[in-house]
Protein backbone atom coordinates (compact mmCIF):
# COMPACT_ATOMS: atom_id res chain seq x y z
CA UNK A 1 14.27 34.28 -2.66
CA UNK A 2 13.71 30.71 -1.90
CA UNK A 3 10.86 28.75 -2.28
CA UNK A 4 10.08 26.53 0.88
CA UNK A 5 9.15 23.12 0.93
CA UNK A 6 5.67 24.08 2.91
CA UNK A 7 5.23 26.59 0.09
CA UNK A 8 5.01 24.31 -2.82
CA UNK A 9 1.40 23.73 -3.81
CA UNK A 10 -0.09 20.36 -4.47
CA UNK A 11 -0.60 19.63 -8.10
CA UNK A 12 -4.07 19.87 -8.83
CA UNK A 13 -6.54 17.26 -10.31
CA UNK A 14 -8.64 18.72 -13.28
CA UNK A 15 -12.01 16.95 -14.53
CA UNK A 16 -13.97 14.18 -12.49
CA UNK A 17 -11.01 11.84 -11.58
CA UNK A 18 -10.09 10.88 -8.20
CA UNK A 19 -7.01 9.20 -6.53
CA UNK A 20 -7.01 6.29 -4.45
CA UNK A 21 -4.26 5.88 -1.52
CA UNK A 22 -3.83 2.04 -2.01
CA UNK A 23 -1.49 2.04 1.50
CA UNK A 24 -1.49 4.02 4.72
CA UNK A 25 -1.61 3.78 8.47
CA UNK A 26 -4.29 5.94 9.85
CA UNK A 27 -4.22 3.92 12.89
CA UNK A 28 -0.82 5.22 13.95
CA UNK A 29 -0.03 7.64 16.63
CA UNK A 30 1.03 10.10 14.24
CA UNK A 31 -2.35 10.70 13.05
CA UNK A 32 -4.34 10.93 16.68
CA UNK A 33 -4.15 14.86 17.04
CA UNK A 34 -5.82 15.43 13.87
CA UNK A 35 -7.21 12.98 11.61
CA UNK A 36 -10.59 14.33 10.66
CA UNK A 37 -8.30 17.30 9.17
CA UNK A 38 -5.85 14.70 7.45
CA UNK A 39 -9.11 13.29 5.45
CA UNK A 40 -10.98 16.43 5.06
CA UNK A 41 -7.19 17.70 3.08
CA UNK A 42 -7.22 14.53 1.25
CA UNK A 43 -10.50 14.70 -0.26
CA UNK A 44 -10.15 18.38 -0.55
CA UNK A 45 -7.57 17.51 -3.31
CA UNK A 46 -8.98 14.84 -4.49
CA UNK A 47 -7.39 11.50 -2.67
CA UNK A 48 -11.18 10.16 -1.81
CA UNK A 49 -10.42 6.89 -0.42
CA UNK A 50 -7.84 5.46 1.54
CA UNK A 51 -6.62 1.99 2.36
CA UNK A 52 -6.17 1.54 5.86
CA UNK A 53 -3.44 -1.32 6.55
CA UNK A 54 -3.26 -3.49 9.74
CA UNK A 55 -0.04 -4.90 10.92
CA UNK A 56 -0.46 -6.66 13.59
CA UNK A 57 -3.71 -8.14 15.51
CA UNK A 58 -4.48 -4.11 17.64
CA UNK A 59 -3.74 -2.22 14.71
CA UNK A 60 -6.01 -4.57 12.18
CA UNK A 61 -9.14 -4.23 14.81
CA UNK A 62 -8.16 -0.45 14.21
CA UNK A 63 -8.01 -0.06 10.83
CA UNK A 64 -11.67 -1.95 10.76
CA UNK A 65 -12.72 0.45 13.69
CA UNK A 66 -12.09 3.47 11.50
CA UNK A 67 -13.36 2.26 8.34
CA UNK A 68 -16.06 2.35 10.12
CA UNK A 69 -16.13 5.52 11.84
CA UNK A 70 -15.27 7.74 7.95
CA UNK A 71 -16.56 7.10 5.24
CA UNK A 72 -14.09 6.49 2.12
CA UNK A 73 -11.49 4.14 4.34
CA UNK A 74 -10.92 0.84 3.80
CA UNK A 75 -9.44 -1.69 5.97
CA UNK A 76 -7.22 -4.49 5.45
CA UNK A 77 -6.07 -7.08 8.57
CA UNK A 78 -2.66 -8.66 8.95
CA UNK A 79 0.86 -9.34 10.76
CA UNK A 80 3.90 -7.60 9.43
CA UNK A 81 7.03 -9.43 9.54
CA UNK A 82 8.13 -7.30 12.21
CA UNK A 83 5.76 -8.72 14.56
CA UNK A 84 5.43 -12.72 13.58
CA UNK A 85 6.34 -13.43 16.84
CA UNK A 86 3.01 -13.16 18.09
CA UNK A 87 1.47 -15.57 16.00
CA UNK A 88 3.42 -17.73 18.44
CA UNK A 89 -0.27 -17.39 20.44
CA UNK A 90 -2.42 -20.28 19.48
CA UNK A 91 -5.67 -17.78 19.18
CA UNK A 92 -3.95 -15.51 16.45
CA UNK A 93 -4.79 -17.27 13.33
CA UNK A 94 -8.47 -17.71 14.26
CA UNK A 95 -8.95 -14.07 15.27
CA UNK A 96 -6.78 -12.97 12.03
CA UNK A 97 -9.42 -15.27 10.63
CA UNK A 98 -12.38 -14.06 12.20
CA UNK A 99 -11.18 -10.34 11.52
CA UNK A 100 -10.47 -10.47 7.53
CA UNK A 101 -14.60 -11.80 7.52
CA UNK A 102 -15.68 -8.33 8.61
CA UNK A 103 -17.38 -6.77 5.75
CA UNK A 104 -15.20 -3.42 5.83
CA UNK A 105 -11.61 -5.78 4.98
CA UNK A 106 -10.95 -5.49 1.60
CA UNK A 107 -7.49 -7.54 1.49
CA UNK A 108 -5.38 -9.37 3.83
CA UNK A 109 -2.33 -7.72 4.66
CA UNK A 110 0.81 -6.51 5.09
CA UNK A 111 2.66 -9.36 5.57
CA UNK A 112 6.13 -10.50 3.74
CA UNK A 113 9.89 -10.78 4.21
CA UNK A 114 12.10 -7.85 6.12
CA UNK A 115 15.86 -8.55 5.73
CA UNK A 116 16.91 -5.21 6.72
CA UNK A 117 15.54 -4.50 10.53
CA UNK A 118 15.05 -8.61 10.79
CA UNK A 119 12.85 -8.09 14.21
CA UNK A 120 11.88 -11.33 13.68
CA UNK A 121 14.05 -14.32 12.86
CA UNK A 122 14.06 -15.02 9.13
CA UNK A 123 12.57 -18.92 9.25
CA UNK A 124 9.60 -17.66 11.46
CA UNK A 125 9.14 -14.76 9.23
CA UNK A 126 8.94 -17.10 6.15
CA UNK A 127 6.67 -19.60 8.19
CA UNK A 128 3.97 -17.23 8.82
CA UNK A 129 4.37 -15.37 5.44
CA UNK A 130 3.28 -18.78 3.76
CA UNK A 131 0.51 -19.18 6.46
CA UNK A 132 -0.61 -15.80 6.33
CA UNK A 133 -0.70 -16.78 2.44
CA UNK A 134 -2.85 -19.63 2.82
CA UNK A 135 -5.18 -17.51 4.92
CA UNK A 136 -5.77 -14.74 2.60
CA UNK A 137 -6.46 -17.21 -0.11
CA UNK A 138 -8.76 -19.48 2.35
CA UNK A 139 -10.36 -16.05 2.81
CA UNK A 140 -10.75 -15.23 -0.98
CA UNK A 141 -8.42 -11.71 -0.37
CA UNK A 142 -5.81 -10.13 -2.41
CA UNK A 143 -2.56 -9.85 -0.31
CA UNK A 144 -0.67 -6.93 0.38
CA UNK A 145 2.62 -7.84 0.31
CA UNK A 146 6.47 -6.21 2.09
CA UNK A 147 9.88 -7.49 0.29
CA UNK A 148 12.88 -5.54 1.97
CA UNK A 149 15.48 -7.35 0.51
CA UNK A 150 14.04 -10.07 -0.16
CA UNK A 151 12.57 -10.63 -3.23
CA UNK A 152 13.71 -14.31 -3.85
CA UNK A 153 12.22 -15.55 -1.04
CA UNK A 154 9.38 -13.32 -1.58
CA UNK A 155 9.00 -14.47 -4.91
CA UNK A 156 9.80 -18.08 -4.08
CA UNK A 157 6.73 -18.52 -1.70
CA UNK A 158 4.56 -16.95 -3.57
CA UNK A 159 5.22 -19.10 -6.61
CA UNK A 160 4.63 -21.93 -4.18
CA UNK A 161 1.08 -20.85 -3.37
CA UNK A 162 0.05 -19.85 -6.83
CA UNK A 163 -2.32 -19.16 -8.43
CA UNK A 164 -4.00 -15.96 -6.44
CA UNK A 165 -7.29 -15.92 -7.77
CA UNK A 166 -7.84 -12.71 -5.72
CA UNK A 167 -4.92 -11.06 -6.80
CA UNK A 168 -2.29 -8.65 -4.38
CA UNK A 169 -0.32 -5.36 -4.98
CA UNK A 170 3.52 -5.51 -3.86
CA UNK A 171 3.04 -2.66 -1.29
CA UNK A 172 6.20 0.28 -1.60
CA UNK A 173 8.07 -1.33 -4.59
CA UNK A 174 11.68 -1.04 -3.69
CA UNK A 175 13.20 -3.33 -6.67
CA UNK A 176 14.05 -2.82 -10.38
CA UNK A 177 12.35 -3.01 -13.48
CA UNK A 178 13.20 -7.31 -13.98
CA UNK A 179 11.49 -7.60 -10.45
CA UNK A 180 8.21 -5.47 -11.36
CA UNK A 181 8.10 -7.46 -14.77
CA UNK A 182 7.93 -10.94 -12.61
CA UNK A 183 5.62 -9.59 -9.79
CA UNK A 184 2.86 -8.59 -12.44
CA UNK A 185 3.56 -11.51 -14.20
CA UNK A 186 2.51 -13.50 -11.21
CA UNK A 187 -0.51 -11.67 -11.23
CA UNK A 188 0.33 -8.92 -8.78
CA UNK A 189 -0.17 -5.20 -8.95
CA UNK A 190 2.68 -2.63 -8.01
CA UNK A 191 2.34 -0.04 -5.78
CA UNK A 192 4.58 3.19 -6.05
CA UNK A 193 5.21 5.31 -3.26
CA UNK A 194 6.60 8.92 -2.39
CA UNK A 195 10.39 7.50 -2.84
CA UNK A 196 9.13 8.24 -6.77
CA UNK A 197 9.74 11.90 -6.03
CA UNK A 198 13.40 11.39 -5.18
CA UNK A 199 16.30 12.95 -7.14
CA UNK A 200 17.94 9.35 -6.61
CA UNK A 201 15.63 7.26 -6.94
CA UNK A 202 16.11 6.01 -10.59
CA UNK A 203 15.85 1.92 -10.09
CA UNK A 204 12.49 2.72 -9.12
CA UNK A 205 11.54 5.61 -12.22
CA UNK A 206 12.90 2.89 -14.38
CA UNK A 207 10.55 -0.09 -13.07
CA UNK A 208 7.68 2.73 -13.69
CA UNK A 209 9.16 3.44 -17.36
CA UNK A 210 8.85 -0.39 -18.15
CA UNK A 211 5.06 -1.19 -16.88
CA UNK A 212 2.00 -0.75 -17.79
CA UNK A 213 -0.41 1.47 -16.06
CA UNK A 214 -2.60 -1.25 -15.90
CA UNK A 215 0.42 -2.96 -13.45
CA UNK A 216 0.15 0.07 -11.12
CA UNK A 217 -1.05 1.67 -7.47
CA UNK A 218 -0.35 4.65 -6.11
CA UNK A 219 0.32 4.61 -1.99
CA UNK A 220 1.63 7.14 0.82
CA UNK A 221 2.46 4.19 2.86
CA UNK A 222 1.91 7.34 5.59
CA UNK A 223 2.55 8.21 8.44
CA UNK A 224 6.21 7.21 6.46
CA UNK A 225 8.00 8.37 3.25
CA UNK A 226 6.57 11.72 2.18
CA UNK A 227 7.41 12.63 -1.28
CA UNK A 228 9.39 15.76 -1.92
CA UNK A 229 8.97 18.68 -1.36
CA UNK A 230 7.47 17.32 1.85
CA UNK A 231 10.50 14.50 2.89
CA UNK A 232 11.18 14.10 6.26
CA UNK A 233 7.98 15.33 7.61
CA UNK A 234 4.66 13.32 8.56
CA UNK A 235 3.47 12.03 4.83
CA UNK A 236 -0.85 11.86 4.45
CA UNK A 237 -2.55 11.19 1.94
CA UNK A 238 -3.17 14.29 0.24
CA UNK A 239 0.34 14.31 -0.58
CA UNK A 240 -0.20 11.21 -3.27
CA UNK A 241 -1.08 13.91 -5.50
CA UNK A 242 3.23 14.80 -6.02
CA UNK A 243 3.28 11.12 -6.55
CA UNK A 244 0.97 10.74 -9.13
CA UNK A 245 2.21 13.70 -10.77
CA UNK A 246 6.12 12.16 -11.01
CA UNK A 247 4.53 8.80 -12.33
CA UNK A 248 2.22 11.18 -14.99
CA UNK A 249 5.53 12.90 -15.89
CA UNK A 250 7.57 9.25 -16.24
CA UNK A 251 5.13 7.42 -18.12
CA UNK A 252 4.83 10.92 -20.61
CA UNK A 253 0.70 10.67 -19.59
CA UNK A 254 -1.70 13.46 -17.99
CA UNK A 255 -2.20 13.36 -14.16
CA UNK A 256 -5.57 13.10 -14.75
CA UNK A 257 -5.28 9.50 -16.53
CA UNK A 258 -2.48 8.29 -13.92
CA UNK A 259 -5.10 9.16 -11.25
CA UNK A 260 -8.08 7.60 -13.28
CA UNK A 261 -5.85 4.35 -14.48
CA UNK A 262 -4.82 3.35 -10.89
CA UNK A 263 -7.89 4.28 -9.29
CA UNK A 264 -9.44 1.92 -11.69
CA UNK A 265 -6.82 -1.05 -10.82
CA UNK A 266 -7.19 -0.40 -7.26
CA UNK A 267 -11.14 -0.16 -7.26
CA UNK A 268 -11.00 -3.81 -9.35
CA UNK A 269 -8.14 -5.02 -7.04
CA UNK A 270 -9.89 -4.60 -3.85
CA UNK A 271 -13.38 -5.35 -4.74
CA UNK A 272 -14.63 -1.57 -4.18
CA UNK A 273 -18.01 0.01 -5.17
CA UNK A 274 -17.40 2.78 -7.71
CA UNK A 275 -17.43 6.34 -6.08
């Protein structure tokens, strides 16, 4: 007989430990019907907190609206490259300004470089990644940063702005191992998502082989990119748990100190309150 995807259990966290979802989108549509079940199922396996990620001015007065309403979320404020185009508004940067003060942002973010949909033009989406830059630093907040195809321009402004006394996380690493080794040594965390899980997925296994834990976040980046067995369907964060179990298997390491390490990194990271 065989096994279903929905039948697959969760791999379960032993001891004290905790995860940490260091990227989702609670504000999104996907989530409206039943949210209060989504974070009830995430702390019922052990995913206690959640980073909340704006991505353009509604969604960031969102994410702070719900870090508000549950406890355990975080919120972060920012304009994804998708949507630079309304920075065009002369108001934007001080309301993005005014919003990453509120005492419930914990970084400033997710903003970057997309080659691959290119919504935007490419020399607006590097002018307001660079501005967006200056702003999180002006605003003493780790960035959150998106590189679809990208990286050298990625990589290129943020050399320019260094040095990020605040820190940032590469949000859903996408490149290979050289890439990882130059983000971190920039100062920058990376953040592994569900794609771990996947069969083909071995430029990303092999930037996990070659860092540190101490380089590392785990992140659903939900409502996208659920990790198998769930792929395809709506990803929450409960299901960070088969991602922190592929990076515990790659890096030859217990769950339990995958989920301890990078809860650690993202508690320093962003500034958070021990639970």
């Amino acid at each position: 007989m065989t096994t279903k995807k929905r039948d697959i259990p969760l791999p379960r966290l032993g001891g004290a430990v905790s995860l940490l979802d260091s990227h989702c989108h609670l504000d999104m549509p996907d989530y409206d019907a039943d949210l209060v079940g989504v974070l009830a199922r995430a702390r019922a396996a052990g995913v206690t907190e959640v980073i909340t990620v704006g991505i353009d001015l509604r969604s960031s007065e969102r994410a702070i609206a719900l870090a508000e309403e549950h406890a355990g979320v975080h919120a972060t404020v920012g304009v994804h490259p998708h949507h630079v185009e309304d920075l065009a508004d002369g108001s934007a940067y001080g309301r993005l300004r005014a919003l990453g003060s509120h005492k419930k942002v914990v970084a400033y973010g997710e903003i970057g470089l997309d080659y691959v949909k290119n919504y935007a033009p490419i020399p607006l989406q590097r002018e307001h990644f660079a501005r967006q830059v200056a702003l999180a630093k002006e605003l003493h907040l780790p960035l959150i940063v998106h590189d679809r195809e990208a990286h050298a321009d990625v990589l290129a402004i943020l050399a320019a702005a260094a040095p990020f006394p605040a820190g940032g996380v590469m949000h859903c690493f996408s490149g290979d191992a050289e890439l990882a080794r130059q983000v971190f040594a920039l100062g920058f965390l990376v953040s592994i998502p569900g794609v771990v899980t996947f069969g083909k997925a071995e430029t990303l296994k092999e930037a996990v082989r070659a860092l540190p834990l101490s380089a590392l976040l785990l992140e659903t980046d939900g409502p996208f990119l659920a990790p198998a067995p769930h792929r395809g369907r709506r990803n929450e964060p409960q299901y960070l748990l088969h991602t922190a179990q592929a990076v515990a298997e790659l890096k030859g390491v217990s769950l339990e100190e995958v989920a301890e390490r990078t809860t650690e990194n993202a508690r320093r990271l962003f500034s958070l309150e021990p639970a």
